[in-house]
N, C-alpha and C. Protein backbone atom coordinates (compact mmCIF):
# COMPACT_ATOMS: atom_id res chain seq x y z
N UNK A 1 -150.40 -67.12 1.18
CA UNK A 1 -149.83 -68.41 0.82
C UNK A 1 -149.51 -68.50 -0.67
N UNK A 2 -149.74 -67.49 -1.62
CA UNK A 2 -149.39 -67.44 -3.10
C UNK A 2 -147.99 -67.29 -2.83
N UNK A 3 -146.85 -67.09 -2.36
CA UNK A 3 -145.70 -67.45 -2.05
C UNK A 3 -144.94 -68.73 -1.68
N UNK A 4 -146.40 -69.18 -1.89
CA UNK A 4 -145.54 -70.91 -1.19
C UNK A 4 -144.91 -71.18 -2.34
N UNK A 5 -144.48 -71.17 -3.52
CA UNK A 5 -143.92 -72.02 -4.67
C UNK A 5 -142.92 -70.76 -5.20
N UNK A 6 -142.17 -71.35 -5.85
CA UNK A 6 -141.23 -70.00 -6.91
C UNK A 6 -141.01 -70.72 -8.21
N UNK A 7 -141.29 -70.37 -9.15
CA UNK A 7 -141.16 -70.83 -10.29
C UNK A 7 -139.78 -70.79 -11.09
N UNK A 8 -139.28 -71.31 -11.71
CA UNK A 8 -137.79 -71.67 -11.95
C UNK A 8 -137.39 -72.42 -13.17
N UNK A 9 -137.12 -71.89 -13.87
CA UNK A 9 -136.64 -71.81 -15.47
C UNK A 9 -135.48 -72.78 -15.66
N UNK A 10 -135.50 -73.69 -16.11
CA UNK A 10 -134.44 -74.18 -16.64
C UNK A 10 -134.49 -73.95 -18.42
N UNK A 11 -133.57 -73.17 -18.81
CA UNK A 11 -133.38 -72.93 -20.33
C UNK A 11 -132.91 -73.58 -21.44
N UNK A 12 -133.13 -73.17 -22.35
CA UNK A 12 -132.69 -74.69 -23.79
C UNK A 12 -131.40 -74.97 -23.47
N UNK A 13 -130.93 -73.82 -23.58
CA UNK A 13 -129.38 -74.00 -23.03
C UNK A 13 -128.46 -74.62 -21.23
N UNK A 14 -128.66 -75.71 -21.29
CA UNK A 14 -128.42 -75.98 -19.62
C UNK A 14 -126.99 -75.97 -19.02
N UNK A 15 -126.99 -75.52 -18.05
CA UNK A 15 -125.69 -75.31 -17.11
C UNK A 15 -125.77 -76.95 -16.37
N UNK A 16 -124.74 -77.79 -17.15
CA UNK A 16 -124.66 -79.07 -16.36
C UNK A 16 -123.19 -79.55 -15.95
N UNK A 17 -123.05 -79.87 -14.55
CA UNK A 17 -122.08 -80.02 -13.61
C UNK A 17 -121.38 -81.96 -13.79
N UNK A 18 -120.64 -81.78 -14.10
CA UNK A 18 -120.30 -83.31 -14.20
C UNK A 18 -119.15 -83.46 -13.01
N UNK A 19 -119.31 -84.95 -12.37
CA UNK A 19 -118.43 -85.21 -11.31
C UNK A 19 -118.64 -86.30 -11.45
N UNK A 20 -117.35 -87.04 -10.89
CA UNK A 20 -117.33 -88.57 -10.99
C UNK A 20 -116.11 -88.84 -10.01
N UNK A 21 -116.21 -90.18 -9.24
CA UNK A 21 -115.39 -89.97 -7.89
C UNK A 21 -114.24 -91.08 -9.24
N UNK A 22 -113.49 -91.43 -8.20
CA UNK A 22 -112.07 -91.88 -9.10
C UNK A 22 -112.59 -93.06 -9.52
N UNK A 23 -112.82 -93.96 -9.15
CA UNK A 23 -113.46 -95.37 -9.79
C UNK A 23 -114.45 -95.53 -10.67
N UNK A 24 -115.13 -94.15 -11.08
CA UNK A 24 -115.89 -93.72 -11.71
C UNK A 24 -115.71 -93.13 -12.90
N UNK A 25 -114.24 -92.45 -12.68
CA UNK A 25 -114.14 -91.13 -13.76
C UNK A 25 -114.36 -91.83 -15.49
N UNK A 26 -114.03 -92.99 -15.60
CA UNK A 26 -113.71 -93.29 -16.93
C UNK A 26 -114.75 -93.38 -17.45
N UNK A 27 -115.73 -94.28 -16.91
CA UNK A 27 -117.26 -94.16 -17.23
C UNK A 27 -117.96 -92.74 -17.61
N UNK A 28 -117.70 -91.44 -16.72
CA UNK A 28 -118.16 -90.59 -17.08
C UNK A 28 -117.30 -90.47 -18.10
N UNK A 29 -115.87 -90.14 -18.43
CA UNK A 29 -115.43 -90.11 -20.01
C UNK A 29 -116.34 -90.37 -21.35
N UNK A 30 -116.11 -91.83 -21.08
CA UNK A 30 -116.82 -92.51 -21.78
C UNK A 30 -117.95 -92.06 -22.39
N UNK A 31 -118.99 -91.60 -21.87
CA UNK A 31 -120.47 -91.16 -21.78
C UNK A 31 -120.02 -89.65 -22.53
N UNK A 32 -119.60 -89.42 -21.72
CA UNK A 32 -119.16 -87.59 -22.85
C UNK A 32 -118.89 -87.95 -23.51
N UNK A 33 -118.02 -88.70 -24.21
CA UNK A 33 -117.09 -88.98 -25.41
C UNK A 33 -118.96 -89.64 -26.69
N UNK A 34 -119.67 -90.13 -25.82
CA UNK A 34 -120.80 -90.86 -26.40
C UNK A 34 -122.04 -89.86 -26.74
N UNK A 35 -121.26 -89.01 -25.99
CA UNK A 35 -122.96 -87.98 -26.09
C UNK A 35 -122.47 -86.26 -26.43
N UNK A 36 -121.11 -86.27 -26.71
CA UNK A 36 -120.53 -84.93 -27.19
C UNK A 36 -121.42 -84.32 -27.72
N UNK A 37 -122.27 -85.03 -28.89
CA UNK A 37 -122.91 -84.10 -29.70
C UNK A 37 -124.36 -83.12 -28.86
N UNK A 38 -124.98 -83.58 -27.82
CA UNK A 38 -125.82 -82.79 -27.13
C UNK A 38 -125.03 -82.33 -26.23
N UNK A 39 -123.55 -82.65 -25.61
CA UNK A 39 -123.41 -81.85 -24.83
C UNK A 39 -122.66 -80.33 -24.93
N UNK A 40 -121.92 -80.79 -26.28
CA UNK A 40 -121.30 -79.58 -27.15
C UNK A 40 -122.36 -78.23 -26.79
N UNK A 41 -123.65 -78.08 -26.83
CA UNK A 41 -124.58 -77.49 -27.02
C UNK A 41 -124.91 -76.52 -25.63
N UNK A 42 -124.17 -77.40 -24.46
CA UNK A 42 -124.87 -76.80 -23.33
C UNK A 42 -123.43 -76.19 -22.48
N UNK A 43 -123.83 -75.52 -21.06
CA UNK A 43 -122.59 -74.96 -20.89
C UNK A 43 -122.07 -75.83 -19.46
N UNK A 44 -120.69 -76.63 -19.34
CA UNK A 44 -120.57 -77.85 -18.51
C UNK A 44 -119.14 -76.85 -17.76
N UNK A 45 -119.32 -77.54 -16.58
CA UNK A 45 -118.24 -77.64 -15.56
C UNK A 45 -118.25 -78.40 -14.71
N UNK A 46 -117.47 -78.39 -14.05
CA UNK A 46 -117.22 -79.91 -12.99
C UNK A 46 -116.16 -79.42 -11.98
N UNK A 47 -116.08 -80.75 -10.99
CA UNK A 47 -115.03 -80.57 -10.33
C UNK A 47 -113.32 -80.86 -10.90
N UNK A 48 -112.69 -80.32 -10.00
CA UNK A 48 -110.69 -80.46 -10.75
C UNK A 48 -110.97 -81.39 -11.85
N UNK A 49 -110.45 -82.45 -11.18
CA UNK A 49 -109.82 -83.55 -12.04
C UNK A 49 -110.93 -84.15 -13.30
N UNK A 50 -112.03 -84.43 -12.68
CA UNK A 50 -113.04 -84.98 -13.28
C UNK A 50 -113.15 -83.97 -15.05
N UNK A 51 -113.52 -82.24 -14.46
CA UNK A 51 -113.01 -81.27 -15.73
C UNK A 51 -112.18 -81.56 -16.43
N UNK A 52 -110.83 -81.82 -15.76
CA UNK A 52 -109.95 -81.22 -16.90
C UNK A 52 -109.82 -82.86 -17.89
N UNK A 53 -109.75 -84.28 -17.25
CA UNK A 53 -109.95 -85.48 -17.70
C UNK A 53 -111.30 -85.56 -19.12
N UNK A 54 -112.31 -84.50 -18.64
CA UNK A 54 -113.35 -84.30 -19.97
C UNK A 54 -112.58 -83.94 -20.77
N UNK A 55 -112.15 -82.76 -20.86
CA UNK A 55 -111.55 -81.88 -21.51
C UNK A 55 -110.99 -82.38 -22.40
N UNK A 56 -109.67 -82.62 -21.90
CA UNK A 56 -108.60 -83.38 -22.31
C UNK A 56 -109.01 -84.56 -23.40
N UNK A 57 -109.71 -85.43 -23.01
CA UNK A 57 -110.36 -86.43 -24.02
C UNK A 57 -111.52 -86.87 -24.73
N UNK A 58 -112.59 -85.36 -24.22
CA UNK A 58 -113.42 -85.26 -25.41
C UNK A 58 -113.26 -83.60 -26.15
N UNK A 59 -112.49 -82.94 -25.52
CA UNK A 59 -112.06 -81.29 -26.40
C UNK A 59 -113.47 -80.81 -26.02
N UNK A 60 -114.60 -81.09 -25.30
CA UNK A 60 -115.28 -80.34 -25.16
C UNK A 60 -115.23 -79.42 -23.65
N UNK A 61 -115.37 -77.90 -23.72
CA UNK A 61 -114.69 -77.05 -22.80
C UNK A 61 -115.20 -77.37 -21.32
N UNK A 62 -115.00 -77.42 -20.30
CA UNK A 62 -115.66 -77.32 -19.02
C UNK A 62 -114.69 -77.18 -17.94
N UNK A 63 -115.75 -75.46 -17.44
CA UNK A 63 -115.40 -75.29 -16.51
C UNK A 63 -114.39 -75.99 -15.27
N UNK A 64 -113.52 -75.31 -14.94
CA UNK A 64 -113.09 -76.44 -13.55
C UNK A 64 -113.54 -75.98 -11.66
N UNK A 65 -113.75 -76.61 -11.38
CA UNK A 65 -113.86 -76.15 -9.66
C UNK A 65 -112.68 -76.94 -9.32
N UNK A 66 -112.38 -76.97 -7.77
CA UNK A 66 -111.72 -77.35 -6.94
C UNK A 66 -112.06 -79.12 -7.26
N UNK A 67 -111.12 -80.44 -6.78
CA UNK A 67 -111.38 -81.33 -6.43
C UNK A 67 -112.76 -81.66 -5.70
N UNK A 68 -113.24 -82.78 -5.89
CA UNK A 68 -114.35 -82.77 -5.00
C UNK A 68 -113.64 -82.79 -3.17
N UNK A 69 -112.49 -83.59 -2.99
CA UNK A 69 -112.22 -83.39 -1.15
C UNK A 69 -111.54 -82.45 -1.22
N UNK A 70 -111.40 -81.18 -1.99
CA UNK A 70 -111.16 -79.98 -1.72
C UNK A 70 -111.73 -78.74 -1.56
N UNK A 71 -113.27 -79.22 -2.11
CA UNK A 71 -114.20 -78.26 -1.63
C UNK A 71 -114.96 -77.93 -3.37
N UNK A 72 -114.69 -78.56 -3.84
CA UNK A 72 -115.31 -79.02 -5.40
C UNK A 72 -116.97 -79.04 -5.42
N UNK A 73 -117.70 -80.05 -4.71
CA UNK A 73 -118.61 -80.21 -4.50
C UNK A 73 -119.36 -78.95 -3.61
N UNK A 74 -118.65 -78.47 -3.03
CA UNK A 74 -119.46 -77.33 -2.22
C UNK A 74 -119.54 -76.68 -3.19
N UNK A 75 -118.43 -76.47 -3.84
CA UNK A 75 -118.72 -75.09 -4.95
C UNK A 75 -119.70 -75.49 -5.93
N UNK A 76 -119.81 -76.38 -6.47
CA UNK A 76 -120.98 -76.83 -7.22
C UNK A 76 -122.46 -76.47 -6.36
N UNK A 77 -122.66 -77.26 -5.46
CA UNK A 77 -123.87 -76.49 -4.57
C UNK A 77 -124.07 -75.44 -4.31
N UNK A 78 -122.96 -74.24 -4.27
CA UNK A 78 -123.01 -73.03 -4.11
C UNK A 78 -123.95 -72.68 -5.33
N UNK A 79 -123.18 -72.96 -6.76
CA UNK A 79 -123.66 -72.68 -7.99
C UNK A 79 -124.55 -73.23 -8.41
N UNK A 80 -125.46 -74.28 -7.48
CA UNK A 80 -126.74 -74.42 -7.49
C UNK A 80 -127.76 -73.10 -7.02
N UNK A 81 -127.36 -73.23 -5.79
CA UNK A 81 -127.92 -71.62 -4.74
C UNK A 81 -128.11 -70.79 -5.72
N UNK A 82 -127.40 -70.18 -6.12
CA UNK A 82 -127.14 -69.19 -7.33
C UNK A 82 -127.48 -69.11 -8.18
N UNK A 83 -128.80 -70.31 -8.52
CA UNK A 83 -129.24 -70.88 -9.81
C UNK A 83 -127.85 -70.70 -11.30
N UNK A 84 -127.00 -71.31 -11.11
CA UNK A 84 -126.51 -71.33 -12.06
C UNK A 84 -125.79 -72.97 -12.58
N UNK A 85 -126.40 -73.59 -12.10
CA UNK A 85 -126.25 -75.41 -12.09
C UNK A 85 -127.80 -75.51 -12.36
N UNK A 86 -127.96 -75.84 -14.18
CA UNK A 86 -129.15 -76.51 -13.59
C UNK A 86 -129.46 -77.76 -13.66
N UNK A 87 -128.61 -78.59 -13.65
CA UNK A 87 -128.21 -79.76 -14.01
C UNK A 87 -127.15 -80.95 -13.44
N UNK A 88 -126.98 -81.53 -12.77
CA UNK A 88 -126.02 -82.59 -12.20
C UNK A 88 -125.81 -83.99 -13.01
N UNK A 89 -124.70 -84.08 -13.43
CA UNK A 89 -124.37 -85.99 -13.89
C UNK A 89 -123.52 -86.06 -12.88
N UNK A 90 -123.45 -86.82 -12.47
CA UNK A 90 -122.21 -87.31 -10.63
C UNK A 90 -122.22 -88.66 -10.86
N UNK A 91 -121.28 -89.36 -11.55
CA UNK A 91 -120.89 -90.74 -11.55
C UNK A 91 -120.29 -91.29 -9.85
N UNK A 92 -120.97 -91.17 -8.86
CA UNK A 92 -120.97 -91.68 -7.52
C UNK A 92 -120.21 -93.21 -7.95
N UNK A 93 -119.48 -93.80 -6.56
CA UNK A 93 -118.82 -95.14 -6.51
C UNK A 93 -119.66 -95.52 -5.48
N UNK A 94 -120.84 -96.59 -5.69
CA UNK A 94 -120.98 -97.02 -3.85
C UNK A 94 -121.02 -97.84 -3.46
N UNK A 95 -119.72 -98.28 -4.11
CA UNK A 95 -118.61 -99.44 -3.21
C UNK A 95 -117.22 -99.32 -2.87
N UNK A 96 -117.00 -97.47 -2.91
CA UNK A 96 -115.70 -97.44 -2.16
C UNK A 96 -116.20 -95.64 -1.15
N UNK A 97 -115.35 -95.98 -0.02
CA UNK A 97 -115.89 -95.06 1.00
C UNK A 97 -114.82 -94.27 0.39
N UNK A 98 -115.87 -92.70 0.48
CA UNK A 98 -115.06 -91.12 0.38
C UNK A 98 -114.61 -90.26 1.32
N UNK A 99 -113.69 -89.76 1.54
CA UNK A 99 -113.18 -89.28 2.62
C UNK A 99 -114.13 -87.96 2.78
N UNK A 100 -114.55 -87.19 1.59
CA UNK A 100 -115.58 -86.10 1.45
C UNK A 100 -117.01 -86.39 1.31
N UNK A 101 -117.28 -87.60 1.67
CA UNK A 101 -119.07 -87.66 2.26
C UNK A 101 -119.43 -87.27 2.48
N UNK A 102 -119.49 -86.48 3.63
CA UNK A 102 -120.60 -85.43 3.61
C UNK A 102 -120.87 -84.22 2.94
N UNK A 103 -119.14 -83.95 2.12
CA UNK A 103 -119.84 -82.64 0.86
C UNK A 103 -120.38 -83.45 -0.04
N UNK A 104 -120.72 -84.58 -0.29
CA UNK A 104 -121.43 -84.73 -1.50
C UNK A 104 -123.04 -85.25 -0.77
N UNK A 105 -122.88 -85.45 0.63
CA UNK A 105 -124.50 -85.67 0.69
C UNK A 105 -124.95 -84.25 0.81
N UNK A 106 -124.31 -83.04 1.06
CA UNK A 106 -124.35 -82.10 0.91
C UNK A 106 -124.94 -81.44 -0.41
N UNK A 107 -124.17 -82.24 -1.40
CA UNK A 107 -124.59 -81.68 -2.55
C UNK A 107 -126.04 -82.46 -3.24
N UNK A 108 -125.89 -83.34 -3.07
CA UNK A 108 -127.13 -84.35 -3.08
C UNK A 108 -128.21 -83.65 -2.67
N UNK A 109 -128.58 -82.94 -1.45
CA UNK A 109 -129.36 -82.52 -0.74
C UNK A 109 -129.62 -81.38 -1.27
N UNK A 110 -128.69 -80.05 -1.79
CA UNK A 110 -128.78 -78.99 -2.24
C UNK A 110 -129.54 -79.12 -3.51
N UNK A 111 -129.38 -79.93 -4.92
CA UNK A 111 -129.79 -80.54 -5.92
C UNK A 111 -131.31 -81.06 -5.34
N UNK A 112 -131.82 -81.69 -4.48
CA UNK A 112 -133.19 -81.65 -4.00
C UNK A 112 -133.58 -80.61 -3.46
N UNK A 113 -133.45 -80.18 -2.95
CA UNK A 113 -134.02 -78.81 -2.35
C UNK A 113 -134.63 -78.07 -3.31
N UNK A 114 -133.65 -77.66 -4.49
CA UNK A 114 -134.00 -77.01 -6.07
C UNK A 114 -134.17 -77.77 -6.75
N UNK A 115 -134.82 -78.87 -6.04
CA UNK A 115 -135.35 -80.06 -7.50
C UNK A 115 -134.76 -79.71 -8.89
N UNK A 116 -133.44 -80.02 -8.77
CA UNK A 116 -132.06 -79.87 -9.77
C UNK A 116 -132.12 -81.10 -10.33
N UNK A 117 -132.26 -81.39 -11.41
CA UNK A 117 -132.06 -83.24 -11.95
C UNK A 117 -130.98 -83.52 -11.88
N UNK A 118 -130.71 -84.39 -11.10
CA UNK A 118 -129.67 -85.36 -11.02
C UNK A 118 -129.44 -86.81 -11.50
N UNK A 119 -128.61 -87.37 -12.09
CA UNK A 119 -128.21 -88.56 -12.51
C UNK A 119 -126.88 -88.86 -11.39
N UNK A 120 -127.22 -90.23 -11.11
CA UNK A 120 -125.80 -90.67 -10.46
C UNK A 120 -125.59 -91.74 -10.79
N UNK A 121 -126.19 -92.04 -11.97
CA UNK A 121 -124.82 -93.56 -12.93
C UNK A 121 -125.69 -93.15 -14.16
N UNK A 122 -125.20 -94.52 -14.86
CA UNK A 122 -125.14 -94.25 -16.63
C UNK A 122 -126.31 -94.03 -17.34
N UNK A 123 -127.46 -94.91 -16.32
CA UNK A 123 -128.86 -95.20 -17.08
C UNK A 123 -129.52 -94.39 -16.89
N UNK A 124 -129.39 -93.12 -15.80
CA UNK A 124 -130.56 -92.25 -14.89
C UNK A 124 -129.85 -91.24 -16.48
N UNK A 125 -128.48 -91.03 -16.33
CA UNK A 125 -127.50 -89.81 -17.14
C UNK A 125 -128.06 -89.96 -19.04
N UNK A 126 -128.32 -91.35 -19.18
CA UNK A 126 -128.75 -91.43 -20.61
C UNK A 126 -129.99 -91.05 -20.88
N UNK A 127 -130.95 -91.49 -19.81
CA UNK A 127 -132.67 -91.39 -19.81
C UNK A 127 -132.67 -89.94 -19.44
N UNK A 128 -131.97 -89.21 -19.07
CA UNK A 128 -132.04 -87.58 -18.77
C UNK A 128 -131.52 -86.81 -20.06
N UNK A 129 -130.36 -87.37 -20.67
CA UNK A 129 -130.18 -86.43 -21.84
C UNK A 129 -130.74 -87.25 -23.20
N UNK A 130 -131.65 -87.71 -23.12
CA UNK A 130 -132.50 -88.03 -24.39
C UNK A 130 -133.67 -88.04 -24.15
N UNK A 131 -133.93 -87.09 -22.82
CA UNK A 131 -135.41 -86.87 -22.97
C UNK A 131 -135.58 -85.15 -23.59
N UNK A 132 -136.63 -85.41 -24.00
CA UNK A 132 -137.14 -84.10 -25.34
C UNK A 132 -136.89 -82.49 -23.99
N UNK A 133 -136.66 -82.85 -22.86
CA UNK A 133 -136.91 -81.34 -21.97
C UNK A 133 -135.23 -80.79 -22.79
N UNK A 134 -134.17 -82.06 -23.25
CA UNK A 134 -132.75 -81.24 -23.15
C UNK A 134 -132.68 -80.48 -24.02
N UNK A 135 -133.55 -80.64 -25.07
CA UNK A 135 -133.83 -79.41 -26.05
C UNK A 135 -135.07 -77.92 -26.12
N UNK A 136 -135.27 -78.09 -25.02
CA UNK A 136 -136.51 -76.89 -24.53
C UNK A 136 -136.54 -76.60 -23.50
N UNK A 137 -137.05 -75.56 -22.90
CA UNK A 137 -136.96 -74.62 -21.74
C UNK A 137 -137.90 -75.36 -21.19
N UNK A 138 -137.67 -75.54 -19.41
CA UNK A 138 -138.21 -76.68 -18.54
C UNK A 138 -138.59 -75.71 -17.42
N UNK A 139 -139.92 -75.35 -16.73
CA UNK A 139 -140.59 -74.46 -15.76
C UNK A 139 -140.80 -75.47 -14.84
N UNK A 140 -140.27 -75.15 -13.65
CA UNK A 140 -140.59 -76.12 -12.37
C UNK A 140 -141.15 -75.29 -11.21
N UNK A 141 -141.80 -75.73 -9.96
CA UNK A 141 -141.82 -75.05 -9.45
C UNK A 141 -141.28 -76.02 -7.98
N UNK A 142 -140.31 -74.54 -7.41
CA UNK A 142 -139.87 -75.09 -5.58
C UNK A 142 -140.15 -74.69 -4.85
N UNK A 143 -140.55 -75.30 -3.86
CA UNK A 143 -140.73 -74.48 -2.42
C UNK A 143 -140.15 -73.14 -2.25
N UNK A 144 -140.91 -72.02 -1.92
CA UNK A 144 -140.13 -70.71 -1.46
C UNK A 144 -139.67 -71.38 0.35
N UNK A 145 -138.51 -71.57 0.30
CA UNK A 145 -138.15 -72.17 1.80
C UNK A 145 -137.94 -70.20 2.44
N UNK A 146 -137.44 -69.32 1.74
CA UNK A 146 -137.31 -68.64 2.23
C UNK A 146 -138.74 -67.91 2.87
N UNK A 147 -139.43 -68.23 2.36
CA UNK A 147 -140.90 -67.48 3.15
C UNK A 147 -141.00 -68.78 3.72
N UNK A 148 -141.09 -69.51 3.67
CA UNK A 148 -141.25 -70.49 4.98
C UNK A 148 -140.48 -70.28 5.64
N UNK A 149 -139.47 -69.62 5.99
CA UNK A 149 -138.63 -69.27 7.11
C UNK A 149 -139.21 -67.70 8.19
N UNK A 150 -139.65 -67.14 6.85
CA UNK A 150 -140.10 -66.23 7.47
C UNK A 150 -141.49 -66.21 8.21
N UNK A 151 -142.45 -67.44 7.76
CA UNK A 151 -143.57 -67.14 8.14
C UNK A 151 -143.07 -68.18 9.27
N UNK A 152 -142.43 -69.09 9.78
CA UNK A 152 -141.64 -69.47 11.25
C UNK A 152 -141.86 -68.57 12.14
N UNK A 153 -141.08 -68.08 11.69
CA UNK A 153 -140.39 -66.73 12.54
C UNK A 153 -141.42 -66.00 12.64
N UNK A 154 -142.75 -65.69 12.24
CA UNK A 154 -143.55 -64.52 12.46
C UNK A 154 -144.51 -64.89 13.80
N UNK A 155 -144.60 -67.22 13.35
CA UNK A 155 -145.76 -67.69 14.45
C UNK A 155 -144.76 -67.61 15.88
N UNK A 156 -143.36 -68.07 15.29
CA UNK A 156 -142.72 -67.97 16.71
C UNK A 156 -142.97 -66.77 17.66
N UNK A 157 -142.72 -65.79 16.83
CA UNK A 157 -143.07 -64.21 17.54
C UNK A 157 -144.35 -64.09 18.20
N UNK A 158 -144.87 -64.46 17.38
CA UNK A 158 -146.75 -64.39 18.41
C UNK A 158 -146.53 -65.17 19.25
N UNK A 159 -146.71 -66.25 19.29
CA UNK A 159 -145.89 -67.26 20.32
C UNK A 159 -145.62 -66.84 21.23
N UNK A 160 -144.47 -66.29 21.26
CA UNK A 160 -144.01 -65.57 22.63
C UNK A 160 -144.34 -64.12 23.40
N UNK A 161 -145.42 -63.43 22.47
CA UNK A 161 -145.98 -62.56 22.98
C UNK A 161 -147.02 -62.85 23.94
């Protein structure tokens, strides 16, 4: 059972994913444009539009993925998997329905799984990058789901013997 946990590095330097649905996007602007100076520091990407709209009006670089209803958000969760997201701001709307709901409860879910910090409006996104972890290396630990899969699979087997 010393496998139950995996320990997991988040570094000074953080890989943080910004997304914001359309009724949203300006707000996230806004907030970059307010907090350039810590975010200059770390390495950001996002989905299409949401990217290149940073970009464009705060000059600070980030990555682009796909749209989020084009498969934006999956790719972000992918690059969670991959440990290479260690970080989520997602300016969510939830008072207008998304045609891509379920990739973002998708992504929601992926971001828990790897107890990934997430912000999904302004106050969670401010109280996260002015706390003292955004300047120091952050050790967490997650469930090894993958040995819990395997030790499944080992009772199932006896099980059926």
């Amino acid at each position: 059972m010393d496998n139950e946990f995996i320990t997991f590095t988040i570094g000074k330097q953080k890989k943080i994913a910004l997304i914001a649905h359309d009724g949203k996007k300006q707000e996230l602007i806004d907030w970059c444009e307010k907090n350039q100076d810590v975010l200059k520091n770390h390495f950001l990407c996002g989905t299409g539009t949401t990217a290149r709209m940073v970009t464009d009006r705060t000059g600070l670089p980030v990555k682009g993925y796909n749209s989020g209803p084009l498969g934006g958000d999956q790719q972000i969760g992918a690059k969670i998997v991959e440990g290479n997201i260690d970080f989520v701001i997602f300016f969510s709307d939830p008072l207008e329905a998304q045609p891509h709901d379920p990739d973002v409860k998708a992504l929601l879910r992926i971001a828990q799984v790897y107890d990934i910090p997430i912000a999904n409006n302004k106050a969670t996104a401010d109280f996260l990058i002015n706390s003292s972890y955004m300047n120091q290396e952050y050790e967490h630990q997650v469930i090894n789901f993958k040995q819990k899969v395997i030790d499944r699979a080992n009772v199932k087997s006896q099980s059926i013997q």
